[in-house]
Protein backbone atom coordinates (compact mmCIF):
# COMPACT_ATOMS: atom_id res chain seq x y z
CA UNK A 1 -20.45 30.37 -26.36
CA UNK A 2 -22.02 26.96 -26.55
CA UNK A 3 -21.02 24.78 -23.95
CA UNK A 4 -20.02 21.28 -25.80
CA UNK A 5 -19.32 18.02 -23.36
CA UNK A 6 -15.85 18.61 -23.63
CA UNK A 7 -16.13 21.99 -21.76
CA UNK A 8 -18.01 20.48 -18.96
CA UNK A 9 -15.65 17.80 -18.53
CA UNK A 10 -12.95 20.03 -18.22
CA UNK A 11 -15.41 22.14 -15.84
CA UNK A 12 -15.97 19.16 -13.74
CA UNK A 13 -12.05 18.24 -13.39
CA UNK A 14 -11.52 21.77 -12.37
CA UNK A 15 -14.12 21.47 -10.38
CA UNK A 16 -12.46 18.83 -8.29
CA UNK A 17 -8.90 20.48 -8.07
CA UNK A 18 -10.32 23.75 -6.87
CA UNK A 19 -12.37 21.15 -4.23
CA UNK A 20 -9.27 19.55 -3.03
CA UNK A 21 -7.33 23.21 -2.34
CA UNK A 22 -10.19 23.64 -0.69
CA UNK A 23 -12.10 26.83 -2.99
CA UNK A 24 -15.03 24.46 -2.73
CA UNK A 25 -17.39 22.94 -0.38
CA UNK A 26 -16.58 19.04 0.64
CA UNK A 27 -18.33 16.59 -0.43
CA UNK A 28 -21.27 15.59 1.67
CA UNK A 29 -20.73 11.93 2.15
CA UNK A 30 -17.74 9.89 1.31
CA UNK A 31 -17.15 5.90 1.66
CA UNK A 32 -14.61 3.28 2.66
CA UNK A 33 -15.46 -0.03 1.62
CA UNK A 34 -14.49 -2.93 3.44
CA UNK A 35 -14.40 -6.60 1.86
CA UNK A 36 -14.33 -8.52 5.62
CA UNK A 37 -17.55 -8.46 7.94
CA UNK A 38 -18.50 -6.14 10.29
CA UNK A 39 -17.02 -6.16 13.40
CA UNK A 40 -13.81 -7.62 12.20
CA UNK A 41 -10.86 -6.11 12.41
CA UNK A 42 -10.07 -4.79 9.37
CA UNK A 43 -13.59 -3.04 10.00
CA UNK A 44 -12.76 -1.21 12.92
CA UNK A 45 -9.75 0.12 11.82
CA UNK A 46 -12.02 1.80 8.67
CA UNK A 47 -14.66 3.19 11.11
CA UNK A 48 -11.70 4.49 13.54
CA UNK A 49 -10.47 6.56 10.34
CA UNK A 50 -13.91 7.72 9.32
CA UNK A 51 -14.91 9.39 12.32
CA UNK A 52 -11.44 11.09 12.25
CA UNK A 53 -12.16 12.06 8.33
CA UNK A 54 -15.63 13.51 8.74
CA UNK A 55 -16.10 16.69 9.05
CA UNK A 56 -12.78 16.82 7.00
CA UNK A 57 -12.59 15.18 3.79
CA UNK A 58 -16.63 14.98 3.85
CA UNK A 59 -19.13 16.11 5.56
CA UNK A 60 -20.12 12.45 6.57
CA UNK A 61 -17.45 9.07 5.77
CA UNK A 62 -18.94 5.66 6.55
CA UNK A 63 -18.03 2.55 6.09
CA UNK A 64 -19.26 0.27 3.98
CA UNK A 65 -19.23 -3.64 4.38
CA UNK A 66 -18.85 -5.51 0.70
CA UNK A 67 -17.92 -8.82 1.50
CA UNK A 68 -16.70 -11.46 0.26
CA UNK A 69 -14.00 -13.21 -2.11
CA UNK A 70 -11.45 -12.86 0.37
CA UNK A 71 -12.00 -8.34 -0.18
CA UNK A 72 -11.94 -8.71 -3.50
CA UNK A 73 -15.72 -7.89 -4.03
CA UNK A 74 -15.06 -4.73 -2.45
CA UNK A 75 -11.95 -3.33 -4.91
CA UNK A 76 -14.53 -4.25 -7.01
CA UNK A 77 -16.75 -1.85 -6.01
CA UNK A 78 -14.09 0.29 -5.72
CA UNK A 79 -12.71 0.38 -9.04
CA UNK A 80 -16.30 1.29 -10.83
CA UNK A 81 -17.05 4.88 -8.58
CA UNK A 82 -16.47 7.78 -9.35
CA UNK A 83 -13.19 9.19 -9.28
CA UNK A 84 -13.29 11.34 -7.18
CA UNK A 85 -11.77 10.20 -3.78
CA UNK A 86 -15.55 9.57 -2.63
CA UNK A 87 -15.26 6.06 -2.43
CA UNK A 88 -11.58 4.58 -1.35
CA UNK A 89 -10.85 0.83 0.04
CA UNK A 90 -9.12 -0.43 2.77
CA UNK A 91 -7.31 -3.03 1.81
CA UNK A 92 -4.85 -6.24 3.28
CA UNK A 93 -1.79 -6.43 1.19
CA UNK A 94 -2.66 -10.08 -0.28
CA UNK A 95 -5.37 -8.62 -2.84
CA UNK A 96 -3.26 -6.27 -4.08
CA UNK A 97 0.55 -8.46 -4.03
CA UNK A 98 -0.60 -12.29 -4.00
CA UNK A 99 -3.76 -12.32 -5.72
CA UNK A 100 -2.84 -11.32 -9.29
CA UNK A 101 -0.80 -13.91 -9.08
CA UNK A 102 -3.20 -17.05 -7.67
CA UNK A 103 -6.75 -16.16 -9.21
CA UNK A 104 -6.66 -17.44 -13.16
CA UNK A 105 -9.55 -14.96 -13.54
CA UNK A 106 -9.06 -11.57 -11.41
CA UNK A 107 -11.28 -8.91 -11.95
CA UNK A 108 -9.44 -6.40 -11.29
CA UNK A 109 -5.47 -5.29 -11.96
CA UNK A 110 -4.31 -3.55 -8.63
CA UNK A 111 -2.11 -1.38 -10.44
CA UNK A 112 -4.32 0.06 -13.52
CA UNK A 113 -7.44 0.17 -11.48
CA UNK A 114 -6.29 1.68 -8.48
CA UNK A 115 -3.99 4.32 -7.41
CA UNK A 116 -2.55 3.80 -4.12
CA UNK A 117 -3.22 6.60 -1.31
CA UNK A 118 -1.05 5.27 1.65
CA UNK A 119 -0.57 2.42 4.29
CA UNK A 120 -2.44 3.10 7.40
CA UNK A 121 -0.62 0.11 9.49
CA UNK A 122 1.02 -3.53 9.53
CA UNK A 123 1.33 -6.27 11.68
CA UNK A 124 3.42 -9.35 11.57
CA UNK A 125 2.58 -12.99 11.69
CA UNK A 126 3.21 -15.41 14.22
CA UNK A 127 4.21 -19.02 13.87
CA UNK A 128 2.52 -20.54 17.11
CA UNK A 129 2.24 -24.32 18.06
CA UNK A 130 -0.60 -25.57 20.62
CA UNK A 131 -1.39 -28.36 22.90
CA UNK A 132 -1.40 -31.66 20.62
CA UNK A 133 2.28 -30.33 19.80
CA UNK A 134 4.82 -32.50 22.43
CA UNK A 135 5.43 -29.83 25.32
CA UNK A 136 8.97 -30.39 24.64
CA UNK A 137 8.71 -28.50 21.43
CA UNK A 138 9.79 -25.05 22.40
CA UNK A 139 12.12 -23.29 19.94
CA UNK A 140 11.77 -23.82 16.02
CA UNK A 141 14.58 -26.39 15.69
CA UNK A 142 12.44 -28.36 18.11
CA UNK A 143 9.44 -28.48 16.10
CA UNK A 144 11.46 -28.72 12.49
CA UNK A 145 13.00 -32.37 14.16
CA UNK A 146 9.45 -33.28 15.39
CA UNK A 147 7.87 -32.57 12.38
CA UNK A 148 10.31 -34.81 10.53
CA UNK A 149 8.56 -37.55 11.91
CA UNK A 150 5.26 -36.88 12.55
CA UNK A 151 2.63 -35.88 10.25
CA UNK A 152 1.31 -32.64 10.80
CA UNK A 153 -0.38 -29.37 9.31
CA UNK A 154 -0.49 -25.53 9.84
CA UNK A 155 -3.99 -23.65 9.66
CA UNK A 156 -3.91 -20.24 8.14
CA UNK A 157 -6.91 -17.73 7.85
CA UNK A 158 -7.21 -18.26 4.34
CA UNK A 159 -5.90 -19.30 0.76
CA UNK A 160 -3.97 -17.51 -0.95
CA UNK A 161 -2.83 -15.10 1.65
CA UNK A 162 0.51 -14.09 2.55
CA UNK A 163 0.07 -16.63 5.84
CA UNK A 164 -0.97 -19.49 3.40
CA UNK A 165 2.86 -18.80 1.02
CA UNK A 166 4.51 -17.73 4.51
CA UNK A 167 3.81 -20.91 5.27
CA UNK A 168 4.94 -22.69 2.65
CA UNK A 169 8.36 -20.93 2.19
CA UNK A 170 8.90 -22.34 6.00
CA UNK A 171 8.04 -26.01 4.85
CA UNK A 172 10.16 -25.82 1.75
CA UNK A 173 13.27 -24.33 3.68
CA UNK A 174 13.00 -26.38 6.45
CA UNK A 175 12.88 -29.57 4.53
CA UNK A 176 9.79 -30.61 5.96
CA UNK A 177 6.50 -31.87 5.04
CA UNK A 178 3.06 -30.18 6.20
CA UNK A 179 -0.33 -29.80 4.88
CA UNK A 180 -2.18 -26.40 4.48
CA UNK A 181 -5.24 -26.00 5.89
CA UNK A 182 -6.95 -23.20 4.99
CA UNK A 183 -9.85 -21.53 7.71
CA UNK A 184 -11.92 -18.49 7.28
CA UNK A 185 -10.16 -16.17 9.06
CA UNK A 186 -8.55 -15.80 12.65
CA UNK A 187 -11.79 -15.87 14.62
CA UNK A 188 -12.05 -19.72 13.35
CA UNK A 189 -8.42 -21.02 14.09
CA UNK A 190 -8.28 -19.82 17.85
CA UNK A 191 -10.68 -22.25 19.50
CA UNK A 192 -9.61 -25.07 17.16
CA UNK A 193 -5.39 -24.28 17.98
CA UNK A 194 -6.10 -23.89 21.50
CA UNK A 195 -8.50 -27.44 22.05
CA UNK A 196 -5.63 -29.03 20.26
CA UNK A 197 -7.93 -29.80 17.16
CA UNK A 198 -5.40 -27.93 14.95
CA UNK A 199 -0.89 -27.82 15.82
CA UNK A 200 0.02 -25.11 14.46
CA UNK A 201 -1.06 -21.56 12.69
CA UNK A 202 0.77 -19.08 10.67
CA UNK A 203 -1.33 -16.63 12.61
CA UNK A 204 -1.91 -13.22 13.16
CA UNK A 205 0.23 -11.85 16.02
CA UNK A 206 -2.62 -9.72 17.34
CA UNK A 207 -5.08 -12.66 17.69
CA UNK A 208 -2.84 -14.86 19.50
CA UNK A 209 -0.37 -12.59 21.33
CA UNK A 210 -2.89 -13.12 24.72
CA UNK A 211 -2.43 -16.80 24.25
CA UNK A 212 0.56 -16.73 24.41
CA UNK A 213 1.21 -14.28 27.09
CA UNK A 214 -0.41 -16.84 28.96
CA UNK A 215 1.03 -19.95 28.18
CA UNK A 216 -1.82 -21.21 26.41
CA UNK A 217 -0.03 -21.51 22.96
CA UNK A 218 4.00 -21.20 22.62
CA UNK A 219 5.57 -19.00 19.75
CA UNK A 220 8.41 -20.17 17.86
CA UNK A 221 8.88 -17.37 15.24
CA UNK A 222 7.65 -14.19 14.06
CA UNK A 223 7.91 -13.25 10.50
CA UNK A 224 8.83 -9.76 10.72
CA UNK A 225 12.63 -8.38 9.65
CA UNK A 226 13.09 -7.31 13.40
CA UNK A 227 11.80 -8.82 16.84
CA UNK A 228 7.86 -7.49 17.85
CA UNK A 229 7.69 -5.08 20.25
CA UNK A 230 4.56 -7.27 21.25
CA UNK A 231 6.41 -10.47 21.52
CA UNK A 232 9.90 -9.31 22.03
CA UNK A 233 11.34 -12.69 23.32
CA UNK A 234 10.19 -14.71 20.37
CA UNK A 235 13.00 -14.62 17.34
CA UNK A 236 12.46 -13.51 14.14
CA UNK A 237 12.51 -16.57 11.02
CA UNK A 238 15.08 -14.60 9.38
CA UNK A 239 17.24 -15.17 12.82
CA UNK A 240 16.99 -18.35 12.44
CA UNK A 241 18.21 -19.09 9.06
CA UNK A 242 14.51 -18.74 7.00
CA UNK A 243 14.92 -15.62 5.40
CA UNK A 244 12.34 -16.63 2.61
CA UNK A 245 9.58 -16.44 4.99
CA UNK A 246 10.36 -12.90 6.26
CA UNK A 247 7.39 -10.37 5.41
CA UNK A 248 4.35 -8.32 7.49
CA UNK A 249 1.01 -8.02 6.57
CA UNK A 250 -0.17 -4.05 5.69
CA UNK A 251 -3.73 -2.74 5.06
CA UNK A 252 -4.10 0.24 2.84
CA UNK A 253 -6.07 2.74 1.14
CA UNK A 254 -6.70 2.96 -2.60
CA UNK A 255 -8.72 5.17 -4.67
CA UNK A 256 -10.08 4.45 -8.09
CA UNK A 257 -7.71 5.10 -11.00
CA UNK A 258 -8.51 8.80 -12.69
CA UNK A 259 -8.92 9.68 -9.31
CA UNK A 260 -6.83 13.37 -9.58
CA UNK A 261 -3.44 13.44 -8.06
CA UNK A 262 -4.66 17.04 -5.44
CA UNK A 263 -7.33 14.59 -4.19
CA UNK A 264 -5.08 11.98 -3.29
CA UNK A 265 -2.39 14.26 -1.63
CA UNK A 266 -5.08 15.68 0.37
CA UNK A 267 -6.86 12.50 1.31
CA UNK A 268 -3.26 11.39 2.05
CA UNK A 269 -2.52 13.93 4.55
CA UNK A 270 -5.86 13.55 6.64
CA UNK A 271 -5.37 9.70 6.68
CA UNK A 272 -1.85 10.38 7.95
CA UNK A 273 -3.36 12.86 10.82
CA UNK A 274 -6.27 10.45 11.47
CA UNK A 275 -3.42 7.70 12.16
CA UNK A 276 -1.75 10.00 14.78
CA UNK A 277 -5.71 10.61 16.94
CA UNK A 278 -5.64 8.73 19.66
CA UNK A 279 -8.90 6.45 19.13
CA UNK A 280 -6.87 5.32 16.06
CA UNK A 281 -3.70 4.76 17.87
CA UNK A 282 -5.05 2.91 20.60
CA UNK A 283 -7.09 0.46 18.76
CA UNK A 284 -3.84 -0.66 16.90
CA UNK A 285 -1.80 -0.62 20.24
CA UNK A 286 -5.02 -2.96 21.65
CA UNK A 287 -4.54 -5.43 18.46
CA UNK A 288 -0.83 -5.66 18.02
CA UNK A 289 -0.77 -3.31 15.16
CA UNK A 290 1.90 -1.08 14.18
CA UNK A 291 0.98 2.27 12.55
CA UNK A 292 2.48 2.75 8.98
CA UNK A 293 2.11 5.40 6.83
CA UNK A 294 3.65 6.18 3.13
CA UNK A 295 2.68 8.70 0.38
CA UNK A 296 1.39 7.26 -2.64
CA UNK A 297 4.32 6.76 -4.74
CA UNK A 298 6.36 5.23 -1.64
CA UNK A 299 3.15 2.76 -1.03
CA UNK A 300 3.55 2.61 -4.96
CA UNK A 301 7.21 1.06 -4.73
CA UNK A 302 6.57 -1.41 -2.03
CA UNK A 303 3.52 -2.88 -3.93
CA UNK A 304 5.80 -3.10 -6.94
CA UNK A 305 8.94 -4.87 -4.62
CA UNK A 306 6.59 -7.34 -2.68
CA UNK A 307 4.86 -8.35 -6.12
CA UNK A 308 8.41 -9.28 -7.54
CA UNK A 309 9.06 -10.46 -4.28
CA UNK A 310 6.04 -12.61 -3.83
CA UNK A 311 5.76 -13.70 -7.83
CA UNK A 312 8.39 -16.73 -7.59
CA UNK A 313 7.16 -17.99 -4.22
CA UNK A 314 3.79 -18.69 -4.86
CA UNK A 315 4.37 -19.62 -9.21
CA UNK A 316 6.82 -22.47 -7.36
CA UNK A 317 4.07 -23.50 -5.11
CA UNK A 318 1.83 -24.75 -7.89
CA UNK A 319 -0.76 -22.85 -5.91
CA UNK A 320 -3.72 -21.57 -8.29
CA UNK A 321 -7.76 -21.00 -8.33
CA UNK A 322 -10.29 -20.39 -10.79
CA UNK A 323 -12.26 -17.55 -9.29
């Protein structure tokens, strides 16, 4: 019979099923791609899971650092491999919810060119004041009637993220006004909050939750639906009458679309063991992390509910850029 391309596409997609059941021998080197520097935490996290996934999915998984445009240059990368669960991306939440609906010119569509694999963990955000705040400031209401009358500004790690519309939900509710000013991520906001250069951050409970442990900074609110186990004497917005602002931060795992539905499952359930080694657990216990996990239709849902969620908030804002 003469083999035609059609027969050894269909060969190849066989091919791949009969890998992921395991009738085959794994792939020799698989990649996650990162879009935040090396070192960072969003990095760890990927190399944690790698070492747990090789030797399972592949015979070697790296990581791979694409930086830049807040992660979206590595979904970019992403979304051109092979599908064939080889290459996957870990990815925030805000390049997958937020930015479809800030960038005028995305170059990608999270849902068409990706196919969710699961959540690997979450963390909530932390509305902190510092030193050039009045010490007297030291519940919410407090700083809501001192920002009335003084001019002020929150720092975020950057544009466009959930902090950045987190942020301004809180002003708009609260009837206040206060400038965003956006940093380059976490690493850049501590010194500044803590000199007293900037008053405030939207901030990322893991980076701060030492500070304030210590005095150094004072928490007012956390944005999750329920208290922090990490900060369990600091209320939750939505306890204090700013329900808008409620929301956590997640980081997931997406494959390229085409990528076949036995591959995902399977990558699916090693990610979900990797999350239960202990390596993996005890980073995320380290940086105020909480370990979630959802198969790829649940993770498929939540994208879908945040994105209506999310939509209104930051179309009211006015909020756009061009690339």
């Amino acid at each position: 019979m003469r083999l035609t391309r059609r027969h050894l596409l269909q060969g190849a997609a066989a091919s791949t099923v009969a890998w992921a059941h395991g009738a085959q021998a794994r792939p020799a080197l698989a990649r996650i791609m990162v879009g935040f520097a090396a070192g960072g935490t969003l990095d760890v996290i990927a190399r944690r899971i790698a070492d747990q996934l090789s030797g399972q999915f592949a015979d070697s998984v790296i990581v791979e650092g694409r930086t830049g445009a807040g992660g979206r240059v590595a979904i970019d990368a992403t979304k051109i491999a092979a599908p064939d669960g080889t290459t996957i991306v870990l990815s925030p939440s805000s390049p997958i919810v937020i930015f479809p609906h800030v960038y005028k010119k995305l170059s990608y569509d999270p849902v068409t060119d990706l196919i969710p694999i699961t959540p690997v963990c979450s963390n909530a955000q932390t509305f902190v004041v510092g030193r050039s705040v009045p010490e007297s400031v030291r519940t919410l209401q407090d700083f809501v009637s001192w920002a009335k009358t003084n001019k002020t500004f929150y720092a975020t790690p950057a544009a466009g993220s959930i902090m950045h519309f987190q942020g301004w939900a809180f002003v708009r509710q609260a009837g206040i006004e206060m400038t965003h000013v956006p940093y380059r991520g976490m690493a850049a906001i501590v010194p500044d909050i803590v000199s007293g250069a900037v008053p405030t951050s939207m901030a990322v409970t893991g980076d701060i939750r030492q500070l304030v442990e210590a005095g150094t900074l004072r928490a007012l609110a956390v944005t999750s639906a329920q208290r922090s186990r990490f900060l369990p004497n600091v209320p939750t917005f939505a306890e204090l009458g700013y329900d808008q602002v409620t929301g956590v931060d997640w980081y997931g795992l997406f494959a390229p679309a085409k990528t076949p539905q036995p591959v995902v499952e399977q990558l699916q359930q090693m990610i979900h063991a990797a999350m239960k080694a202990k390596p993996v657990g005890d980073f995320l216990e380290q940086m105020g992390f909480d370990s979630y996990t959802l198969d790829s239709a649940q993770l498929a849902s939540r994208i879908r509910e945040e994105t209506a969620r999310w939509t209104p908030i930051v179309k009211q804002s006015g909020f756009e850029l061009d690339n």
